[in-house]
C-alpha atoms as a PDB file:
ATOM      1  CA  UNK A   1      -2.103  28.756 -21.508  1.00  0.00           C
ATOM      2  CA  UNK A   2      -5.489  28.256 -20.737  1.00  0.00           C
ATOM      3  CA  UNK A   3      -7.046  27.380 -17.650  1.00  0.00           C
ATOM      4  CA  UNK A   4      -7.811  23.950 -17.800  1.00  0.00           C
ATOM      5  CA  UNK A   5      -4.447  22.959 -19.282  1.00  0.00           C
ATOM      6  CA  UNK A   6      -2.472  24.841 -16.407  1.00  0.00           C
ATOM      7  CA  UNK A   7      -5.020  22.766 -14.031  1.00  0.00           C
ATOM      8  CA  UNK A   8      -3.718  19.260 -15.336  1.00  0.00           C
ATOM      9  CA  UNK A   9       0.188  20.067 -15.617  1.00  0.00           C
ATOM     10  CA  UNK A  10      -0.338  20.814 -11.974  1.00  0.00           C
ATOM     11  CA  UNK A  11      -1.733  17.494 -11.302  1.00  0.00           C
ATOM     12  CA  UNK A  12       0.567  15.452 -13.872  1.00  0.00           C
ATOM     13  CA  UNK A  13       2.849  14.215 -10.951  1.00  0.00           C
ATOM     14  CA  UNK A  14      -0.076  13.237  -8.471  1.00  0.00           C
ATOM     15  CA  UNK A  15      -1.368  10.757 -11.280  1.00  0.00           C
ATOM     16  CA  UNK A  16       0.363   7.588 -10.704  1.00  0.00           C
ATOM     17  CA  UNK A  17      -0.162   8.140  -6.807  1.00  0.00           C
ATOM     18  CA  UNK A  18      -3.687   7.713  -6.708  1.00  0.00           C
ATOM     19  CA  UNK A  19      -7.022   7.269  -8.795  1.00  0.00           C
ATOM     20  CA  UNK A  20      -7.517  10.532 -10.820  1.00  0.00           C
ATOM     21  CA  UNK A  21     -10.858  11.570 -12.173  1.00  0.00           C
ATOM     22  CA  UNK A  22     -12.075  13.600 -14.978  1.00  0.00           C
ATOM     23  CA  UNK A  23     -15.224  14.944 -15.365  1.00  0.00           C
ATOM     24  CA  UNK A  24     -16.597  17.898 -17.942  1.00  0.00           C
ATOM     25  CA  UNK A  25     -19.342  20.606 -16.833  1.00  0.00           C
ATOM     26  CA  UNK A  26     -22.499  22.022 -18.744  1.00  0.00           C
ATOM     27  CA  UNK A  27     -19.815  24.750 -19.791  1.00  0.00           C
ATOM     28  CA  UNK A  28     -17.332  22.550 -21.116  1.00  0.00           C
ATOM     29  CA  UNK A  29     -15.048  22.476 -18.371  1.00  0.00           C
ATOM     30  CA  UNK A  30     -12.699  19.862 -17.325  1.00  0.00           C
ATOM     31  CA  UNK A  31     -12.209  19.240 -14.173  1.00  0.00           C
ATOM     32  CA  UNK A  32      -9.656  17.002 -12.228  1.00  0.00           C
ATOM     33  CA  UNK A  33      -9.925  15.398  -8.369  1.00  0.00           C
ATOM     34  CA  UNK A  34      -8.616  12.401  -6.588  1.00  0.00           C
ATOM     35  CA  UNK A  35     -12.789  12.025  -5.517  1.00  0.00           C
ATOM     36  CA  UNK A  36     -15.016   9.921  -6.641  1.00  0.00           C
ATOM     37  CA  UNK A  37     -18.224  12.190  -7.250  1.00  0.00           C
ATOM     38  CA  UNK A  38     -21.585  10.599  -6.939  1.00  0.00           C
ATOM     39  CA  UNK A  39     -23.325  13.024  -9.062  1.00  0.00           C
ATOM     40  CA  UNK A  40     -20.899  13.222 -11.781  1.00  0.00           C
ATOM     41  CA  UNK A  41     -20.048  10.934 -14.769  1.00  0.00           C
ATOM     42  CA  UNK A  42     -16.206  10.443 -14.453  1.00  0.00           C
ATOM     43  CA  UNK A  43     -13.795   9.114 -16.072  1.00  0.00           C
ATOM     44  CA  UNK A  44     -10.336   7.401 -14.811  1.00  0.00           C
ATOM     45  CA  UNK A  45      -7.470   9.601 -15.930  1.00  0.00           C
ATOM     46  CA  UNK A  46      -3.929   7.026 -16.207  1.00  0.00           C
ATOM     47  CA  UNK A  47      -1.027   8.968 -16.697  1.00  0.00           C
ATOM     48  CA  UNK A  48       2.156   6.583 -15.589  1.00  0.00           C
ATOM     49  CA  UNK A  49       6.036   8.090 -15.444  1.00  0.00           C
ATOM     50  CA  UNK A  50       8.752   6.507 -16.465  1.00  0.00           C
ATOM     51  CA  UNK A  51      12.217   5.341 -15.294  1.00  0.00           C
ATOM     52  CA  UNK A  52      13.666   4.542 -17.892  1.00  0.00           C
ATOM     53  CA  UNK A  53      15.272   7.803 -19.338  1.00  0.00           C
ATOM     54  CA  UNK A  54      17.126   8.021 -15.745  1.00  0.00           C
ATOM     55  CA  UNK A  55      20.370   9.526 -15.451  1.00  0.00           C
ATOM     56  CA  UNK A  56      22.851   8.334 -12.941  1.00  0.00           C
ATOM     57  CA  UNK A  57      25.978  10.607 -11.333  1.00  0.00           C
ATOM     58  CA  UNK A  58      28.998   9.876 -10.350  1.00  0.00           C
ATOM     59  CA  UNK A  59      29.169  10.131  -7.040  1.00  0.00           C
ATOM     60  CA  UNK A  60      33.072  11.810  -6.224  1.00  0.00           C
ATOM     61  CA  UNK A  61      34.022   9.465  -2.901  1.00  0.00           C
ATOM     62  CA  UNK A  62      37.057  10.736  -0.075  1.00  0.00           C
ATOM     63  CA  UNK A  63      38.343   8.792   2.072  1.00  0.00           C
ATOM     64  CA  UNK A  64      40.343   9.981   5.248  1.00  0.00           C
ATOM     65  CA  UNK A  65      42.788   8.189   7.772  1.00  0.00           C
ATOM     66  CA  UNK A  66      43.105   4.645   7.284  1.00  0.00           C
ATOM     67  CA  UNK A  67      39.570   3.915   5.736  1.00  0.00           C
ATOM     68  CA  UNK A  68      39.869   2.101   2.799  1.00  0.00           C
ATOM     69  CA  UNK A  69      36.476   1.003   0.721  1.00  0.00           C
ATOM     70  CA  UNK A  70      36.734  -1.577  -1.900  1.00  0.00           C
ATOM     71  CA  UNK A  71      35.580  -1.216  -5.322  1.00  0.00           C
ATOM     72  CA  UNK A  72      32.883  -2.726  -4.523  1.00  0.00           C
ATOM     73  CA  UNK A  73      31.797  -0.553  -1.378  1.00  0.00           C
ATOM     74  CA  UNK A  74      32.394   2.693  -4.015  1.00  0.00           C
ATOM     75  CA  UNK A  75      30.249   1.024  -6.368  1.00  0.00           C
ATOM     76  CA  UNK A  76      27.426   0.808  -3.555  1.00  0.00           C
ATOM     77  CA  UNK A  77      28.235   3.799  -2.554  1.00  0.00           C
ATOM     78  CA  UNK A  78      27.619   5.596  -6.061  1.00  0.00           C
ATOM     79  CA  UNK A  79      24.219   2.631  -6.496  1.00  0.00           C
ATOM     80  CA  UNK A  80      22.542   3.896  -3.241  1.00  0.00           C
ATOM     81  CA  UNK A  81      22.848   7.731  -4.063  1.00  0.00           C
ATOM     82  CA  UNK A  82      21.457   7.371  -7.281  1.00  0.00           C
ATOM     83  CA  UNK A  83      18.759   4.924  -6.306  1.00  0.00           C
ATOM     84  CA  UNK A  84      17.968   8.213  -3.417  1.00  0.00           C
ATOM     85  CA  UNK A  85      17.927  10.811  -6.775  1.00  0.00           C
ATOM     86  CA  UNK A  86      15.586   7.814  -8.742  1.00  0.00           C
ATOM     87  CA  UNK A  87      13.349   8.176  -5.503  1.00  0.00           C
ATOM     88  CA  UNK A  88      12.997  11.752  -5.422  1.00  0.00           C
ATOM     89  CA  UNK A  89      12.568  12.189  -9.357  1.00  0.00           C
ATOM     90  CA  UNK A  90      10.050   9.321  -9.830  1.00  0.00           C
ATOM     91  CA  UNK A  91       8.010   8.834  -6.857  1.00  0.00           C
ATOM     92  CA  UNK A  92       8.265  11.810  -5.466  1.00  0.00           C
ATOM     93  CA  UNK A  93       8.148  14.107  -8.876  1.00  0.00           C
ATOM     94  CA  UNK A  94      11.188  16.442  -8.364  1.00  0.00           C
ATOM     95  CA  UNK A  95      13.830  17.420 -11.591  1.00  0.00           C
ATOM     96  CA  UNK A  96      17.035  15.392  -9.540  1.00  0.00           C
ATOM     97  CA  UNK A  97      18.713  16.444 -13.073  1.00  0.00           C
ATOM     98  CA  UNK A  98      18.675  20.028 -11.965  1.00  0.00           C
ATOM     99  CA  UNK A  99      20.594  19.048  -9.042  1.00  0.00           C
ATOM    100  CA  UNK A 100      24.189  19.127  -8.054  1.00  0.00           C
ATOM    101  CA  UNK A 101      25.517  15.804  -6.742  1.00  0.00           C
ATOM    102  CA  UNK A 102      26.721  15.468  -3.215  1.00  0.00           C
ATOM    103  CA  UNK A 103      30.623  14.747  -2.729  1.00  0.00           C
ATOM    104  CA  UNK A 104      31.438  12.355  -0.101  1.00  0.00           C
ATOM    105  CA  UNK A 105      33.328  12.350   2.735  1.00  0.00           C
ATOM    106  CA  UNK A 106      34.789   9.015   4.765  1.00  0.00           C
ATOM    107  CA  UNK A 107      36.285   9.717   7.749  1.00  0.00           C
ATOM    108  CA  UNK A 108      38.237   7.121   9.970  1.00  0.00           C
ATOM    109  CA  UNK A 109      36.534   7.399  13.286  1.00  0.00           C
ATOM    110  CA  UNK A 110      34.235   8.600  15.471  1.00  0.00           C
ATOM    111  CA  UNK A 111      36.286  11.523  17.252  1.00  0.00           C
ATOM    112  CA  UNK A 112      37.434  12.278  13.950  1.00  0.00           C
ATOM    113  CA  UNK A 113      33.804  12.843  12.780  1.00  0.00           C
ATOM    114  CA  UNK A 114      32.959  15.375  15.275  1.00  0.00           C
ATOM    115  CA  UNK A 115      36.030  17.171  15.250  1.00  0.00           C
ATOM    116  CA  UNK A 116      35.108  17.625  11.868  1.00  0.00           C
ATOM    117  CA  UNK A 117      31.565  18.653  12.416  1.00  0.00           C
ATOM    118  CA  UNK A 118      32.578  21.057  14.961  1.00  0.00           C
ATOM    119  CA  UNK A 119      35.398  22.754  12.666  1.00  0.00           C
ATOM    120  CA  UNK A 120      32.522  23.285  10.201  1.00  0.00           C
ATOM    121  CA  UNK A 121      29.121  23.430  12.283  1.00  0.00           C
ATOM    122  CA  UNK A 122      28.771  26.569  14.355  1.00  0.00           C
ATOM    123  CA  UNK A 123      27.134  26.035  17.487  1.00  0.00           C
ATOM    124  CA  UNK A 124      26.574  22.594  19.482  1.00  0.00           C
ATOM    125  CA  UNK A 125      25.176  19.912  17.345  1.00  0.00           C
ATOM    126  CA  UNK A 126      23.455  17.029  18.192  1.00  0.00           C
ATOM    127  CA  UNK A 127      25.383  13.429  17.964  1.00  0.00           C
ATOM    128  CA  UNK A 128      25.066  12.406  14.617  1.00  0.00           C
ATOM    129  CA  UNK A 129      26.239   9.448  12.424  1.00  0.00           C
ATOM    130  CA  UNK A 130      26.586  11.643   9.383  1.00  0.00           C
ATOM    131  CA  UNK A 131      26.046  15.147   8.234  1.00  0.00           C
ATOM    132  CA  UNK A 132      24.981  17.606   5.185  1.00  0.00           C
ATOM    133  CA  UNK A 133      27.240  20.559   5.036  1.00  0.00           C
ATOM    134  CA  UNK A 134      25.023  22.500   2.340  1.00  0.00           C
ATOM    135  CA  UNK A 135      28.516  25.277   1.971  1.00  0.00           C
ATOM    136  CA  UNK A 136      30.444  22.460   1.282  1.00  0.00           C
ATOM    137  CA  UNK A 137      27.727  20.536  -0.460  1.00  0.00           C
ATOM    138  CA  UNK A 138      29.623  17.505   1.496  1.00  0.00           C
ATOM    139  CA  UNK A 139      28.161  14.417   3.070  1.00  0.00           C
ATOM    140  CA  UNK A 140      30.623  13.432   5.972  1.00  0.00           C
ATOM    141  CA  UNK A 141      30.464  10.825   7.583  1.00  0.00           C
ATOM    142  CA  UNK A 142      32.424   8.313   9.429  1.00  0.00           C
ATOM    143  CA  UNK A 143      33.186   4.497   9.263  1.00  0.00           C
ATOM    144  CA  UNK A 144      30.915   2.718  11.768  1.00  0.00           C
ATOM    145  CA  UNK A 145      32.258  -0.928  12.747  1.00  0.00           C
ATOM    146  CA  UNK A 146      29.016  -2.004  10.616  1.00  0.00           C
ATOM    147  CA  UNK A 147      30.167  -1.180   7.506  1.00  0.00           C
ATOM    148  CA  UNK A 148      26.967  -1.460   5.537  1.00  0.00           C
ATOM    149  CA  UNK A 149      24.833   1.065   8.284  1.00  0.00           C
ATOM    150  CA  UNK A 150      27.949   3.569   6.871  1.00  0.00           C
ATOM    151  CA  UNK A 151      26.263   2.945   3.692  1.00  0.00           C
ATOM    152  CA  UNK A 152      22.839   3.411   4.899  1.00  0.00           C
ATOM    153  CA  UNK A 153      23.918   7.088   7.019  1.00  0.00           C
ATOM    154  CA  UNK A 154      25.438   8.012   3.237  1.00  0.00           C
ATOM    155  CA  UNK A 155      21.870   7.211   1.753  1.00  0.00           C
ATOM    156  CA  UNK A 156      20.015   8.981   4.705  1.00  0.00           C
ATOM    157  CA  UNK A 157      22.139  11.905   4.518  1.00  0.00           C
ATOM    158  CA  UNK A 158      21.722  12.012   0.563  1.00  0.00           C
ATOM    159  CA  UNK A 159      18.000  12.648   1.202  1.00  0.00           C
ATOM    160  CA  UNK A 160      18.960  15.850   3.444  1.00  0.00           C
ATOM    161  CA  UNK A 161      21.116  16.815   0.486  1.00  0.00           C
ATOM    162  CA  UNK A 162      18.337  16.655  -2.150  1.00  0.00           C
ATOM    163  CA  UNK A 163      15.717  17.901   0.063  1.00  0.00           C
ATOM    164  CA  UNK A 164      18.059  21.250   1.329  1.00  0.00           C
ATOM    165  CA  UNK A 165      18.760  21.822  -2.023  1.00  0.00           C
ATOM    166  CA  UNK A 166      15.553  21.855  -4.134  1.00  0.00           C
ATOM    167  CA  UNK A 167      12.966  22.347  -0.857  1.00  0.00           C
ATOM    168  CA  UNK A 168      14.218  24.009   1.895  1.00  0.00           C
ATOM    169  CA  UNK A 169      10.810  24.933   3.667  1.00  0.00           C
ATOM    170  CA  UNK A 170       9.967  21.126   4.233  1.00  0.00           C
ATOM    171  CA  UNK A 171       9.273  21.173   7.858  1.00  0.00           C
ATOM    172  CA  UNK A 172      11.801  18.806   9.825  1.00  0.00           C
ATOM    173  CA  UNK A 173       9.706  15.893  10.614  1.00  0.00           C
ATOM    174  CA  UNK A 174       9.204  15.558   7.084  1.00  0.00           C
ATOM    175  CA  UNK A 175      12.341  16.187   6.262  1.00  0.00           C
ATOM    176  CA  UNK A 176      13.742  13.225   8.835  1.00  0.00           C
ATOM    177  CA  UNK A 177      10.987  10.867   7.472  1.00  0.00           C
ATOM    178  CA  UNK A 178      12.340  10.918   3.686  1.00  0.00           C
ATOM    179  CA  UNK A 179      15.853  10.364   5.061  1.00  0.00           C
ATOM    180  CA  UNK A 180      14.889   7.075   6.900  1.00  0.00           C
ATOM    181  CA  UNK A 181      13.071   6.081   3.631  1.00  0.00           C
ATOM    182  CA  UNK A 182      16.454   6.302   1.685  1.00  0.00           C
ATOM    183  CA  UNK A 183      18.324   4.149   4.182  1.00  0.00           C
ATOM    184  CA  UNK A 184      16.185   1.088   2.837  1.00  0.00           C
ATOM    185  CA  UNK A 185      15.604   1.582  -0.864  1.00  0.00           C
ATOM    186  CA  UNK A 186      16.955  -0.657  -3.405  1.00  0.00           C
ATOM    187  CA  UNK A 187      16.108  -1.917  -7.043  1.00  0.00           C
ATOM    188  CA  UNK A 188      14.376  -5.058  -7.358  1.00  0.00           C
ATOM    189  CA  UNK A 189      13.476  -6.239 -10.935  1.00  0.00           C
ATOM    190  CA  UNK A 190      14.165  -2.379 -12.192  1.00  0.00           C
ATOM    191  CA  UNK A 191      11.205  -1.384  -9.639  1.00  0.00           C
ATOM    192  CA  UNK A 192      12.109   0.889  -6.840  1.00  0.00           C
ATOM    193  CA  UNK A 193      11.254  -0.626  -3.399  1.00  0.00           C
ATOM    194  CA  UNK A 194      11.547  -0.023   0.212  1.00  0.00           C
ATOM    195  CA  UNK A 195      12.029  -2.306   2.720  1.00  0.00           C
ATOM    196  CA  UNK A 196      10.273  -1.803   5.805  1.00  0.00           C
ATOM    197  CA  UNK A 197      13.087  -0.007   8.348  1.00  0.00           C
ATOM    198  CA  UNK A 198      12.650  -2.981  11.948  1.00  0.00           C
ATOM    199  CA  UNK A 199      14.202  -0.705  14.456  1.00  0.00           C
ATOM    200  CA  UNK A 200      11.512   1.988  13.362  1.00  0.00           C
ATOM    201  CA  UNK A 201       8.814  -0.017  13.557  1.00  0.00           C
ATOM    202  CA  UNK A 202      10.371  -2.073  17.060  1.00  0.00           C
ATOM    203  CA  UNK A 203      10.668   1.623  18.486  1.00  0.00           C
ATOM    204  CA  UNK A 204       7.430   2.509  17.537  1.00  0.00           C
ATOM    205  CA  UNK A 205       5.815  -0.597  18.512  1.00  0.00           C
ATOM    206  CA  UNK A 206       7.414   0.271  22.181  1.00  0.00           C
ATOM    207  CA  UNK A 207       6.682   3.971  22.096  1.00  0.00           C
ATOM    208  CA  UNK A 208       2.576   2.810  21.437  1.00  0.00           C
ATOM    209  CA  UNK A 209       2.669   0.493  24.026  1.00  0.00           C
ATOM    210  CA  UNK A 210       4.131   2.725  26.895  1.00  0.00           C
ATOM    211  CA  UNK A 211       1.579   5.721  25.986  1.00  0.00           C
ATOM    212  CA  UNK A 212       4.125   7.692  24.779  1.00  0.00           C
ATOM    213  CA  UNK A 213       3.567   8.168  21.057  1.00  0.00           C
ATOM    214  CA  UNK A 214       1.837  11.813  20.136  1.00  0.00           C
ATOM    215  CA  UNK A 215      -1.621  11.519  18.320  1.00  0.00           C
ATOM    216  CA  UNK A 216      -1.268  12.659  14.841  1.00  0.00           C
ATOM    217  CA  UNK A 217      -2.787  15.791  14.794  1.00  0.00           C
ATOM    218  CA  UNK A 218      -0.020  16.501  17.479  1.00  0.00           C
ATOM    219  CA  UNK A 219       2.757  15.124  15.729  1.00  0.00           C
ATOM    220  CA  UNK A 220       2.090  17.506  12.435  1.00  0.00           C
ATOM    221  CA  UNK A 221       1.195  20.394  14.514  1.00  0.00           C
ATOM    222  CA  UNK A 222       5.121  20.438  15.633  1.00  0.00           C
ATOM    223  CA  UNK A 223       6.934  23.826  14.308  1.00  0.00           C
ATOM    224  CA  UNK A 224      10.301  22.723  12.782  1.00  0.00           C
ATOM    225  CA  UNK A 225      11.995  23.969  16.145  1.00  0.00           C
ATOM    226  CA  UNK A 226       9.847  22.315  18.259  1.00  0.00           C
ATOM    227  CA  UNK A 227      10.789  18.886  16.540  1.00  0.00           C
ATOM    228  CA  UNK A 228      14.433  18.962  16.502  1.00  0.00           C
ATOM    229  CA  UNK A 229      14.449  20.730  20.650  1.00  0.00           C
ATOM    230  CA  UNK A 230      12.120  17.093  21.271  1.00  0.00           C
ATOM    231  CA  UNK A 231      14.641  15.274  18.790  1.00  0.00           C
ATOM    232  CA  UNK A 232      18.187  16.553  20.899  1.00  0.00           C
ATOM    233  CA  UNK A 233      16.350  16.268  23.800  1.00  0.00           C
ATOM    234  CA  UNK A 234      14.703  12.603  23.359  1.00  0.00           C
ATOM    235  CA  UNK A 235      16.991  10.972  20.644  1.00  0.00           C
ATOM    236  CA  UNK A 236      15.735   8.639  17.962  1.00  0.00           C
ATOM    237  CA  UNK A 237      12.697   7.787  19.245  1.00  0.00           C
ATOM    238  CA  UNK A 238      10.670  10.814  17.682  1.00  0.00           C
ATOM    239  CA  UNK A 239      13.372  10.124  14.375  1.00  0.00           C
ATOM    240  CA  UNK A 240      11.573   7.285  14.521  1.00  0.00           C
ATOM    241  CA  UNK A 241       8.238   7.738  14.723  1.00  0.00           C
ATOM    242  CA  UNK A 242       8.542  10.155  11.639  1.00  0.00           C
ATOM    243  CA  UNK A 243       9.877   7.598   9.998  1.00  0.00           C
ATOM    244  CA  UNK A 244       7.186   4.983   9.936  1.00  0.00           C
ATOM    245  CA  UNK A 245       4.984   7.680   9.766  1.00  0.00           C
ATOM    246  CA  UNK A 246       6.395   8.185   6.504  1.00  0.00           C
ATOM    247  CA  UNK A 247       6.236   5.230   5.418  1.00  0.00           C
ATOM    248  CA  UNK A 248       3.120   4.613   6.227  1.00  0.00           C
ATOM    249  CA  UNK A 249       1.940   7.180   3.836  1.00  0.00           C
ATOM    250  CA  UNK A 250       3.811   5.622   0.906  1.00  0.00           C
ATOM    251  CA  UNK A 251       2.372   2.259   1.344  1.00  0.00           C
ATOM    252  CA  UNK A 252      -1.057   3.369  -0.010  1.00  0.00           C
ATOM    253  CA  UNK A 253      -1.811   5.720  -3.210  1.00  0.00           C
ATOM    254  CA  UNK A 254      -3.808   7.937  -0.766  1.00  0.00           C
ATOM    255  CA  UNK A 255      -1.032   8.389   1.635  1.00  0.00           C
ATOM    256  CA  UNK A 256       1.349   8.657  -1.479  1.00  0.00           C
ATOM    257  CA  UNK A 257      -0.711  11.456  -3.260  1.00  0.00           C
ATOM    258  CA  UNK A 258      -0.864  13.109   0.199  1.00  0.00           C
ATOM    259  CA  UNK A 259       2.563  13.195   0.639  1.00  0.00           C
ATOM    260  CA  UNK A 260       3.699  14.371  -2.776  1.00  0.00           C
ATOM    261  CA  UNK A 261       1.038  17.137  -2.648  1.00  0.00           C
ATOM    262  CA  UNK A 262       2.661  18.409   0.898  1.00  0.00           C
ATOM    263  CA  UNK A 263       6.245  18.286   0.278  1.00  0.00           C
ATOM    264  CA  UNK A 264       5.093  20.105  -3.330  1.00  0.00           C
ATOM    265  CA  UNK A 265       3.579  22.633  -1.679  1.00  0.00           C
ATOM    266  CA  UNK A 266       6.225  23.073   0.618  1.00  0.00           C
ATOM    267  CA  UNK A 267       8.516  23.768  -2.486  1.00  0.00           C
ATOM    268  CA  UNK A 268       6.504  25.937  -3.757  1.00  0.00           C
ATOM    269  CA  UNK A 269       7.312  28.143  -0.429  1.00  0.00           C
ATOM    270  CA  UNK A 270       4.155  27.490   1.379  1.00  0.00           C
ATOM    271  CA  UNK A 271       4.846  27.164   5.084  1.00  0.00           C
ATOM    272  CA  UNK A 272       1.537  26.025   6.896  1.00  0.00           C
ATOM    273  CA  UNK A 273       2.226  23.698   9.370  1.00  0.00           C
ATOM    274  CA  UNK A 274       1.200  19.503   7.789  1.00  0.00           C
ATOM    275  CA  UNK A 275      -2.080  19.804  10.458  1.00  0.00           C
ATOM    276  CA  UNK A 276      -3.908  22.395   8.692  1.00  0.00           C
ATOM    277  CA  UNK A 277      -3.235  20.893   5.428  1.00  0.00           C
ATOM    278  CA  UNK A 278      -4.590  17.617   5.887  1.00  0.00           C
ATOM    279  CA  UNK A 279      -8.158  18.176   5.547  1.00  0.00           C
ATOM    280  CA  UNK A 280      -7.747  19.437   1.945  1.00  0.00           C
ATOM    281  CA  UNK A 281      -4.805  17.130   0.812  1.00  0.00           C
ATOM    282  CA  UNK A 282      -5.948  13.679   2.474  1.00  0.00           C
ATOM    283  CA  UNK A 283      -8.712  11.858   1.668  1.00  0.00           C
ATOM    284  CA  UNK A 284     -11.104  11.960   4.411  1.00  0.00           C
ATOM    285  CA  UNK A 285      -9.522  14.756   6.112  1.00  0.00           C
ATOM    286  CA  UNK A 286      -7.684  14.411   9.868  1.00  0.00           C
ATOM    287  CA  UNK A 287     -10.007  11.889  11.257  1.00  0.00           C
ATOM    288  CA  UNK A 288      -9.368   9.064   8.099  1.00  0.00           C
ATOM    289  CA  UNK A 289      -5.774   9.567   8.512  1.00  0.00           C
ATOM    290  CA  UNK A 290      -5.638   9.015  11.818  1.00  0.00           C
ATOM    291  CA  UNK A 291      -7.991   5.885  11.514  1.00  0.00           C
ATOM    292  CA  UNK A 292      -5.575   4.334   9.128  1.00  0.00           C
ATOM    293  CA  UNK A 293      -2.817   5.488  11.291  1.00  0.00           C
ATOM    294  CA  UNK A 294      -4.142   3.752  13.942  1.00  0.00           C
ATOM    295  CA  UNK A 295      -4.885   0.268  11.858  1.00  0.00           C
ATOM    296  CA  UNK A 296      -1.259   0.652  10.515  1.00  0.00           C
ATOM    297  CA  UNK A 297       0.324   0.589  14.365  1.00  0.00           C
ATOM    298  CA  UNK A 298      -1.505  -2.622  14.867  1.00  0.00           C
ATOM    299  CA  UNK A 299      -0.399  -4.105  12.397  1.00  0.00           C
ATOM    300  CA  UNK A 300      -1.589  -3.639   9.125  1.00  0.00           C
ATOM    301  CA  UNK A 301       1.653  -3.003   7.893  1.00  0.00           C
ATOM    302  CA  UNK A 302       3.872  -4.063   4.657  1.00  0.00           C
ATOM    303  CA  UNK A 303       6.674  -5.379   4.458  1.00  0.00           C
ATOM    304  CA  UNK A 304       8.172  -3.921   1.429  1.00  0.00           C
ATOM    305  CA  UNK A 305       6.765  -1.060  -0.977  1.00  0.00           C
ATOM    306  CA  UNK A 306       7.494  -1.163  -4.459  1.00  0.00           C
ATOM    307  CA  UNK A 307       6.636   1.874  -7.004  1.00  0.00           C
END
């Protein structure tokens, strides 16, 4: 395989995230960059995927107790997951078919739920709404007296599934920040789209306003263990910040090809901490993202994404 061939299948599933130039050298070199080079004669590379030769699962559903879904809360059920695989095979460039679906847990109650977790948890836990038992490769969960968040902690909880299973060195704020994003995705016209998550973006509004919200650099700088000590300690307030974070970064291609290139290199077993990756993964570096960052807290925000 020669050089320049390896280069592009590398960048194959950054294409459709942002512009993508090619340029060859006095040696007959092609070369490929998300920059637009002043010196150079470019051209614009436009590779798109497609959705259409998605495969859905069948998603095996338990119920415990005296929950009883309908047919059509199964067939939700089994629509969400798969729209969370779509997400994580088409925007986010991962082989979902290589992955074993989730089975599905409903339990009655509350108390029942963390009886449950601590049968199969060692050590305390925080309070959860649902959990990923990766032994198991379970999603429990139990029925909330809003019956449609139930369906949004299943979708959440999918993400932790997908993510444990093909990338386990995604550090935790990352991790968090895909979940929230599968809470709000649905299909719209056979596009994927996410809806802007309000208590996120009410939290964070708060959180901004009060002081309290960590710089950027800060935020990313946070080992894995550091982030879920502040998340037990603090609740969903830093769950939430990670959250819009993250979906801040998927609103433009720049934050998109950002974000596939981290949690790609995460996969690939890298373990830097997101900080001192920025620079060479985001254009503009630290300073730009935190720029846009800012703009994007007051208020330059969308409503919906679509992909």
């Amino acid at each position: 395989m020669t050089r320049r061939l390896m280069l592009l299948m590398v960048l194959l599933p950054l294409l459709a995230q942002a512009e993508i130039y090619r340029y060859t050298d006095e040696n007959g070199v092609v070369h490929f960059g998300d920059r637009k080079l002043p010196d150079q004669r470019q051209e614009t590379v436009e590779v798109r995927p497609s959705a259409s030769d998605w495969q859905r699962f069948e998603i095996a559903i338990e119920t415990r107790g005296d929950v009883t879904l309908s047919e059509a809360e199964r067939a939700r059920i089994e629509a969400n997951v798969n729209l969370v695989y779509a997400f994580f095979d088409d925007v986010l460039y991962f082989d979902i078919h290589s992955t074993v679906p989730v089975n599905i847990l409903v339990l009655p109650d509350r108390a029942t739920y963390d009886r449950y977790v601590a049968d199969n948890v060692p050590g305390p836990s925080p309070p959860s709404l649902g959990i990923f038992l990766g032994w198991r490769n379970q999603i429990a969960v139990y029925m909330q007296e809003d019956r449609a968040a139930t369906l949004r902690t299943i979708s959440h909880e999918t993400a932790h599934a997908i993510v444990a299973t093909l990338t386990p060195y995604v550090p935790a704020w990352l991790n968090e920040g895909l979940a929230e994003q599968a809470e709000m995705l649905l299909r719209d016209d056979g596009r994927l789209v996410i809806q802007a998550h309000p208590e996120n973006t009410a939290v964070v509004d708060y959180l901004r306003r009060q002081g309290q919200l960590p710089e950027v650099d800060r935020f990313l700088a946070m080992q894995s263990r550091d982030w879920r000590s502040h998340y037990t300690d603090k609740g969903f307030s830093l769950q939430s910040q990670t959250g819009e974070f993250v979906y801040f970064l998927l609103a433009s291609p720049t934050g998109r090809s950002f974000l596939v290139r981290l949690i790609h290199q995460y996969h690939r077993g890298d373990r830097t901490l997101a900080a001192y990756l920025v620079d060479d993964n985001y254009v503009g570096g630290m300073p730009v993202l935190q720029d846009n960052w800012s703009l994007w807290l007051r208020g330059a925000r969308r409503d919906a994404i679509s992909f």
